[in-house]
C-alpha atoms as a PDB file:
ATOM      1  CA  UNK A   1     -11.057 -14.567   5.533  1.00  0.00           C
ATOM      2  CA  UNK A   2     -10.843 -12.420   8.818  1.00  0.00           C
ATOM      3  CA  UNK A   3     -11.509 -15.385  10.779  1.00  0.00           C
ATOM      4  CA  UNK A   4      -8.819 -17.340   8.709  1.00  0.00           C
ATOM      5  CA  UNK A   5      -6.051 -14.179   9.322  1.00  0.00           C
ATOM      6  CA  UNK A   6      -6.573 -13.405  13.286  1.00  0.00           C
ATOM      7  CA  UNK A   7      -5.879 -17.443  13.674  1.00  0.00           C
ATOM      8  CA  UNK A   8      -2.867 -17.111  11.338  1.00  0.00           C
ATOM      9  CA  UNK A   9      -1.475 -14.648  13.521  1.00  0.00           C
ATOM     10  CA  UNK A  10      -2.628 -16.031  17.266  1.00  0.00           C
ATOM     11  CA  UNK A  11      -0.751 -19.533  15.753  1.00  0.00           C
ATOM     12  CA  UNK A  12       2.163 -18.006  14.219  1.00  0.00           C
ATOM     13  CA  UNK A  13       2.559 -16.111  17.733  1.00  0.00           C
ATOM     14  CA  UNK A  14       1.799 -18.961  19.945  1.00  0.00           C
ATOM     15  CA  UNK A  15       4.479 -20.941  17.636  1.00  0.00           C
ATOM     16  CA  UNK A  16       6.740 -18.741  18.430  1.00  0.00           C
ATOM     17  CA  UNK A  17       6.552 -17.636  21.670  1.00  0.00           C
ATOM     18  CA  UNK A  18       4.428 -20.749  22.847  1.00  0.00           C
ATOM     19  CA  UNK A  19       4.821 -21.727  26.433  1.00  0.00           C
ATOM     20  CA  UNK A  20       8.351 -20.917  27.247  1.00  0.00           C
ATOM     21  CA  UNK A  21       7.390 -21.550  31.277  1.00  0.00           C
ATOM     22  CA  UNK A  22       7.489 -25.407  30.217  1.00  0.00           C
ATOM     23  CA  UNK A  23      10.189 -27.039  31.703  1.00  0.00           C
ATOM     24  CA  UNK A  24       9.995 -29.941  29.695  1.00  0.00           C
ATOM     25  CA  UNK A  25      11.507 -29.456  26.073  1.00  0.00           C
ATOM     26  CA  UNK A  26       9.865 -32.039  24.813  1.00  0.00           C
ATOM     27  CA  UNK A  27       6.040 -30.856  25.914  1.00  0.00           C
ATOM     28  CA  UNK A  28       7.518 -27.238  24.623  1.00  0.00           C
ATOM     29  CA  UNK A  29       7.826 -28.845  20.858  1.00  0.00           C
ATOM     30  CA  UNK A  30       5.041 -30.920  21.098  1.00  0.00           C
ATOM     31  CA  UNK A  31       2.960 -27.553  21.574  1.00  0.00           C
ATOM     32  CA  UNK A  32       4.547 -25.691  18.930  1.00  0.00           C
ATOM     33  CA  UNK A  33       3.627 -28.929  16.870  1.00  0.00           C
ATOM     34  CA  UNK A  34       0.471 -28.232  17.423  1.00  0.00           C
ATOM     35  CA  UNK A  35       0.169 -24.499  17.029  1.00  0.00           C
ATOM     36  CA  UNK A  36       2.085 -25.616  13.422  1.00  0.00           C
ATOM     37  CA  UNK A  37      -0.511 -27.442  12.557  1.00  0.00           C
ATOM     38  CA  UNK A  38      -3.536 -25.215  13.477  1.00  0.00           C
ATOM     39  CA  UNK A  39      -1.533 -22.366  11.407  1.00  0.00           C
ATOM     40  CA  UNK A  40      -1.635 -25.437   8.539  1.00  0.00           C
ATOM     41  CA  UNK A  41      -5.624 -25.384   8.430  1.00  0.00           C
ATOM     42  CA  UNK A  42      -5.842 -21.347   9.015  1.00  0.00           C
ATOM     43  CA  UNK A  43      -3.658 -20.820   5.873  1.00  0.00           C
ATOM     44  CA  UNK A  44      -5.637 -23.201   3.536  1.00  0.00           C
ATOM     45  CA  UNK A  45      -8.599 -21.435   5.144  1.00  0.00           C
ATOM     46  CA  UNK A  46      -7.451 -18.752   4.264  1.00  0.00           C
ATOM     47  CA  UNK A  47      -6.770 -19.657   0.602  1.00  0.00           C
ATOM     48  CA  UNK A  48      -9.864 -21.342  -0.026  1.00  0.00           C
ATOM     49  CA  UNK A  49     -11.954 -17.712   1.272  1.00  0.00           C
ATOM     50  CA  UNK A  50      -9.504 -15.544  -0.952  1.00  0.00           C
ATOM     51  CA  UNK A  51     -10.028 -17.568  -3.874  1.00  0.00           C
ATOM     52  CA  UNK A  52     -14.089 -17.857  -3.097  1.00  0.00           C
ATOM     53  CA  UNK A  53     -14.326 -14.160  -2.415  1.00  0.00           C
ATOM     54  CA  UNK A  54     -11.438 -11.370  -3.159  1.00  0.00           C
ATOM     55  CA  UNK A  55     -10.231 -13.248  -6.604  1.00  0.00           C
ATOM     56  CA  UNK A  56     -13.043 -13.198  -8.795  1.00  0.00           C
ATOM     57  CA  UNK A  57     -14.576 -10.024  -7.515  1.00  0.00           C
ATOM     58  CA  UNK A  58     -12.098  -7.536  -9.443  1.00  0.00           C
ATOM     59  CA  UNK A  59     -12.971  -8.354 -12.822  1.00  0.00           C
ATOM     60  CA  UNK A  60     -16.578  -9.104 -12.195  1.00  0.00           C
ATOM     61  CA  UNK A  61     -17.915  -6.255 -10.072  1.00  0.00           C
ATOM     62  CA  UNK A  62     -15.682  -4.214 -13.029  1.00  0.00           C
ATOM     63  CA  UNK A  63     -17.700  -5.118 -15.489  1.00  0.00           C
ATOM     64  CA  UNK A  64     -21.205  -4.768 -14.119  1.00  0.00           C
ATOM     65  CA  UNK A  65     -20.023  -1.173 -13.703  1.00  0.00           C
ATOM     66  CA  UNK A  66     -18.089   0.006 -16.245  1.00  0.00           C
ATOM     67  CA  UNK A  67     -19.789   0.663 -19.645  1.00  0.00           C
ATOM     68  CA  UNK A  68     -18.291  -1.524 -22.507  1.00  0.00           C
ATOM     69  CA  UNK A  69     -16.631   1.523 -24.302  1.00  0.00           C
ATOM     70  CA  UNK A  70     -14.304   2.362 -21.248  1.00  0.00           C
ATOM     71  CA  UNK A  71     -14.360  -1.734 -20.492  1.00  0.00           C
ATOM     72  CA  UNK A  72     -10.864  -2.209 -21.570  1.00  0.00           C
ATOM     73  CA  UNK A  73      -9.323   0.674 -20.311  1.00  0.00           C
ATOM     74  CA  UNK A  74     -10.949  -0.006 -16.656  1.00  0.00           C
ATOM     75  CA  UNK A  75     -10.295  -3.573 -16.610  1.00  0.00           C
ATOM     76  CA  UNK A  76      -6.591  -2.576 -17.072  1.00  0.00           C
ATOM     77  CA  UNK A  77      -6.444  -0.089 -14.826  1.00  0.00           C
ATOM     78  CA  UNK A  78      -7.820  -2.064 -11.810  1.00  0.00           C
ATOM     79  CA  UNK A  79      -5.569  -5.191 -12.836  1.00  0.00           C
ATOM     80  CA  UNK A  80      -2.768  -2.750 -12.118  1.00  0.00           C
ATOM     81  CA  UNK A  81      -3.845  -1.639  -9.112  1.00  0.00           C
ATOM     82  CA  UNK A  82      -4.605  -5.192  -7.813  1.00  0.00           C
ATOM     83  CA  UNK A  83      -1.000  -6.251  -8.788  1.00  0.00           C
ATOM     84  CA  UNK A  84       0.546  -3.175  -7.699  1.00  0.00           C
ATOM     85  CA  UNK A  85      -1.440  -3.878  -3.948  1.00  0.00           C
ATOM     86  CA  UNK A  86      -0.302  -7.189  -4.216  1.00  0.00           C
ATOM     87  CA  UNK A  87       3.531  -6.522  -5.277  1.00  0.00           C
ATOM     88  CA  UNK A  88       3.550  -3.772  -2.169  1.00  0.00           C
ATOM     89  CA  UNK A  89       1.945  -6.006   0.185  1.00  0.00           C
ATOM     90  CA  UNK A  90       4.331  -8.877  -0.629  1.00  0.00           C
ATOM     91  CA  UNK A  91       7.198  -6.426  -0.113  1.00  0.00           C
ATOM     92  CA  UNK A  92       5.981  -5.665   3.173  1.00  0.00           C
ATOM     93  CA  UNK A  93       5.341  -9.401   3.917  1.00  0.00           C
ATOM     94  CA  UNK A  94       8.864 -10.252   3.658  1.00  0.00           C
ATOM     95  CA  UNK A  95      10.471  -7.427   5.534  1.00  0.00           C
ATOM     96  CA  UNK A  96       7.423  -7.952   8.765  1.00  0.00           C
ATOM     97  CA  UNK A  97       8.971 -11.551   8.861  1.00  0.00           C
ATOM     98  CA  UNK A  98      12.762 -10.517   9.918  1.00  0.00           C
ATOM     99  CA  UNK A  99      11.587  -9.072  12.690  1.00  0.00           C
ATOM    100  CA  UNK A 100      10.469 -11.613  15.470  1.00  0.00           C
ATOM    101  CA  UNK A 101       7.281  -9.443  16.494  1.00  0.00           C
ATOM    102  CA  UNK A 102       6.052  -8.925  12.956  1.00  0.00           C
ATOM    103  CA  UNK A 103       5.919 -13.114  12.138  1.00  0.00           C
ATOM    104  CA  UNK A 104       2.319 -12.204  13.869  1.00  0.00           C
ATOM    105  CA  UNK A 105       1.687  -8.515  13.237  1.00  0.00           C
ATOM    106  CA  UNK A 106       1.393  -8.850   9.310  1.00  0.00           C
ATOM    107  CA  UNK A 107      -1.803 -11.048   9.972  1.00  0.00           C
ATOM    108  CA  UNK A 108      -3.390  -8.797  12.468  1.00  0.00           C
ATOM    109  CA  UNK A 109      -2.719  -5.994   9.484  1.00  0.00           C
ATOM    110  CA  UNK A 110      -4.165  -7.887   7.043  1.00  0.00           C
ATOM    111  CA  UNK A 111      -6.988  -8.951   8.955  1.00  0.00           C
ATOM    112  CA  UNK A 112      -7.608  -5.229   9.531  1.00  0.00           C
ATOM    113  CA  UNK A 113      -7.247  -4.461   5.682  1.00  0.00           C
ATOM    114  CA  UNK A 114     -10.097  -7.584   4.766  1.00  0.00           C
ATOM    115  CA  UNK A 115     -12.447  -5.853   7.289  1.00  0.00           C
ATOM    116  CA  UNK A 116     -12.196  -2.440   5.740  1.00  0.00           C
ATOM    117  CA  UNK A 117     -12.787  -3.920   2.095  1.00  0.00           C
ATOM    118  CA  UNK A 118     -15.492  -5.815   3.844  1.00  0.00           C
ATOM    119  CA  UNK A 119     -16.957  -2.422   5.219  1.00  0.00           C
ATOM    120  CA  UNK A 120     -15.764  -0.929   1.813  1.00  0.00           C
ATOM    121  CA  UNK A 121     -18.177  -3.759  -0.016  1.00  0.00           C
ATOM    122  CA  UNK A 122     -21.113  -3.538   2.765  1.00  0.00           C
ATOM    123  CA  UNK A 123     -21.591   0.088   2.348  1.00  0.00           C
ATOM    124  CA  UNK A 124     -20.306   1.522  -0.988  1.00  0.00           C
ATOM    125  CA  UNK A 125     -20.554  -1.191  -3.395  1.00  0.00           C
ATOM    126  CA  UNK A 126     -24.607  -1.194  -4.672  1.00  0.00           C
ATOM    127  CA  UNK A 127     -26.402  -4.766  -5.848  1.00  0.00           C
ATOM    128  CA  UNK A 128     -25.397  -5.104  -9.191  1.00  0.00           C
ATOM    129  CA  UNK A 129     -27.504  -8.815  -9.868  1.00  0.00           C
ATOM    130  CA  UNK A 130     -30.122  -8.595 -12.341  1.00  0.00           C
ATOM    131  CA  UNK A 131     -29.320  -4.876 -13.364  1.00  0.00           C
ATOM    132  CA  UNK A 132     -27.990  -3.542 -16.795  1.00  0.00           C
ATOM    133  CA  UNK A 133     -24.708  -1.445 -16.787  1.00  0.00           C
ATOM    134  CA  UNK A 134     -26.391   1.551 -17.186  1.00  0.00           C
ATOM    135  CA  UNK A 135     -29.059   1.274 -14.319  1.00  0.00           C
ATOM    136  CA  UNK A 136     -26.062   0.565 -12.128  1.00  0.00           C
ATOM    137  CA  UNK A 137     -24.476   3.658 -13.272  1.00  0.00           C
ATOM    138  CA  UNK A 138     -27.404   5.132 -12.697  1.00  0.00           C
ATOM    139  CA  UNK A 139     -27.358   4.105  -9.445  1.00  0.00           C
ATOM    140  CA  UNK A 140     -24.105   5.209  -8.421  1.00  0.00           C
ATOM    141  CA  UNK A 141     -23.561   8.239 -10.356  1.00  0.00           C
ATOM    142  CA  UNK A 142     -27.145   9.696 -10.617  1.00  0.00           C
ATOM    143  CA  UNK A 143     -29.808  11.065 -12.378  1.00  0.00           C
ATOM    144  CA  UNK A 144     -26.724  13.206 -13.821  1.00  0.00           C
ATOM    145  CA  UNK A 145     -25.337  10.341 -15.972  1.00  0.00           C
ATOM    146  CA  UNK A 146     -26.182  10.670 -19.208  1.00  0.00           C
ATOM    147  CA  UNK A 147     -24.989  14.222 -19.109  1.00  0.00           C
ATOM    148  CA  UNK A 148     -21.860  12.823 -18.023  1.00  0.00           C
ATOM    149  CA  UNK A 149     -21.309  10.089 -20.293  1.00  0.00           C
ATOM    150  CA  UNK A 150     -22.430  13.102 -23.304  1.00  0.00           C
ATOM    151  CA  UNK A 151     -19.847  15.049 -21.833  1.00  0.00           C
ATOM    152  CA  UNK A 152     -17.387  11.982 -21.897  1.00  0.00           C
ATOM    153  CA  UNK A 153     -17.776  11.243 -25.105  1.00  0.00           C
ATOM    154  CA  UNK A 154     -17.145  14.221 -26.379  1.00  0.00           C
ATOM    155  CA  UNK A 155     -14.000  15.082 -24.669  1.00  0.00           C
ATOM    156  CA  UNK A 156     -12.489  11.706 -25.536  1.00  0.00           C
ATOM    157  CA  UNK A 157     -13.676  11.655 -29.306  1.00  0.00           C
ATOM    158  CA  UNK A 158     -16.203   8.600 -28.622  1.00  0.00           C
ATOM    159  CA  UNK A 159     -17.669   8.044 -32.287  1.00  0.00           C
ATOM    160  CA  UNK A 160     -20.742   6.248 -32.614  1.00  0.00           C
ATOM    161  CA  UNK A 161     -20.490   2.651 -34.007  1.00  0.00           C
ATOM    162  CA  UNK A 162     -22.158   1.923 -37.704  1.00  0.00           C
ATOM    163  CA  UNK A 163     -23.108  -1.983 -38.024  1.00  0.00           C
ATOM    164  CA  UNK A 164     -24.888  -4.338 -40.390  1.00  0.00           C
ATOM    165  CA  UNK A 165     -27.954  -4.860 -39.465  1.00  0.00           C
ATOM    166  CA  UNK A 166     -30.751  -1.865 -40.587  1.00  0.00           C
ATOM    167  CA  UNK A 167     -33.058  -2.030 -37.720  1.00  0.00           C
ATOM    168  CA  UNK A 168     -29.869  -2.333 -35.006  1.00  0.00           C
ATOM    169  CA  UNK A 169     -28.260   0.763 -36.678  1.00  0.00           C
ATOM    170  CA  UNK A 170     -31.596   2.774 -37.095  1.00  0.00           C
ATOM    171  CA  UNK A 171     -31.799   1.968 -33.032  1.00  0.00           C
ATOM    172  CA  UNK A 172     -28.241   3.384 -32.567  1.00  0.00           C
ATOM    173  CA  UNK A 173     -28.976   6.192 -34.950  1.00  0.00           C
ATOM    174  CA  UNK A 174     -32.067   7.509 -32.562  1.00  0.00           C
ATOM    175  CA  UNK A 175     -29.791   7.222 -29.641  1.00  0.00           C
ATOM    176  CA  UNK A 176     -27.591   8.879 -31.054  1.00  0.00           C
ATOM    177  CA  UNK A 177     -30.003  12.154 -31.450  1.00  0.00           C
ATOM    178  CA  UNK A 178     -31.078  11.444 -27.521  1.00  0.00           C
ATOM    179  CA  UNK A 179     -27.374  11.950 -26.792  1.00  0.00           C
ATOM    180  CA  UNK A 180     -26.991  15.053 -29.612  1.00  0.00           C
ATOM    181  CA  UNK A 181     -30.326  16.795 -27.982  1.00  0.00           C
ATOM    182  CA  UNK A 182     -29.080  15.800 -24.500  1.00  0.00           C
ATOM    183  CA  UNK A 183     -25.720  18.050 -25.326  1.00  0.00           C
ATOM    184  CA  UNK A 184     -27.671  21.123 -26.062  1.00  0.00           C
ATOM    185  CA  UNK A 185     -29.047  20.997 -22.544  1.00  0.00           C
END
């Protein structure tokens, strides 16, 4: 995606500004041609790693995180945020491309923005594959979580689920005095 952005904006530069010492108009368009056409591939390059990578990742990495009581709510919220990123950065988009100079600079900052998610991903983002929800919490919140998720219960009235099944609901029920003997600590 990086890759596919700093070609986006060397192209969309070179079509622009392309070799203006030319004397010959028609070599001048024949080279913007070609710049056109090498911004072509860079752009469906660039589509094709966005929709491999950055598209999917939201929603997925989300809910390998999350626990499924605060699923919903999370989900939500970082749907917002994604549109909300997306709504500002297509704002931005369309004002960079009045300006002659910023036909090139909006790739160069958006290249910039992919590597710090990559960095983002590489260094603060743990291996959630083969892991349950709460061993990646456990992971990234620390040997402090189940106080934590005690404590969040409580403060947003989390009731403990009755279901059908005996020997599912005799589990729950000596979780549930883990979590009661876990608030007394």
């Amino acid at each position: 995606m990086f890759v596919a952005l700093i070609g986006l904006s060397y192209t969309m530069h070179e079509a622009n500004y392309g070799d203006e010492a030319d004397s010959d108009a028609l070599d001048r368009e024949e080279y913007k041609h070609s710049d056109r056409a090498a911004f072509l591939f860079f752009l469906m390059l660039f589509v094709l790693a966005a929709s491999i990578g950055f598209s999917g990742a939201v929603t997925g990495l989300t809910s390998e995180v999350i626990p499924n009581y605060l699923l919903g709510t999370a989900v939500s919220l970082c749907s917002f945020v994604g549109w909300f990123t997306n709504f500002i950065v297509n704002v931005v988009f369309l004002d960079f491309l009045d300006n002659p100079q910023g036909k090139w600079y909006v790739f160069i900052i958006l290249a910039f923005n992919v590597a710090l998610a990559y960095l983002f991903v590489m260094l603060c983002v743990p291996e959630t594959i083969g892991k349950s929800v709460k061993e990646n919490l456990m992971e990234i919140i620390g040997p402090d979580y189940k106080r934590q998720q005690v404590k969040m219960r409580k403060e947003y009235e989390i009731k403990f689920v009755k279901v059908k099944t005996e020997r599912i609901q005799e589990d729950l029920d000596a979780r549930k005095d883990t979590y009661l003997n876990l608030n007394t600590i």
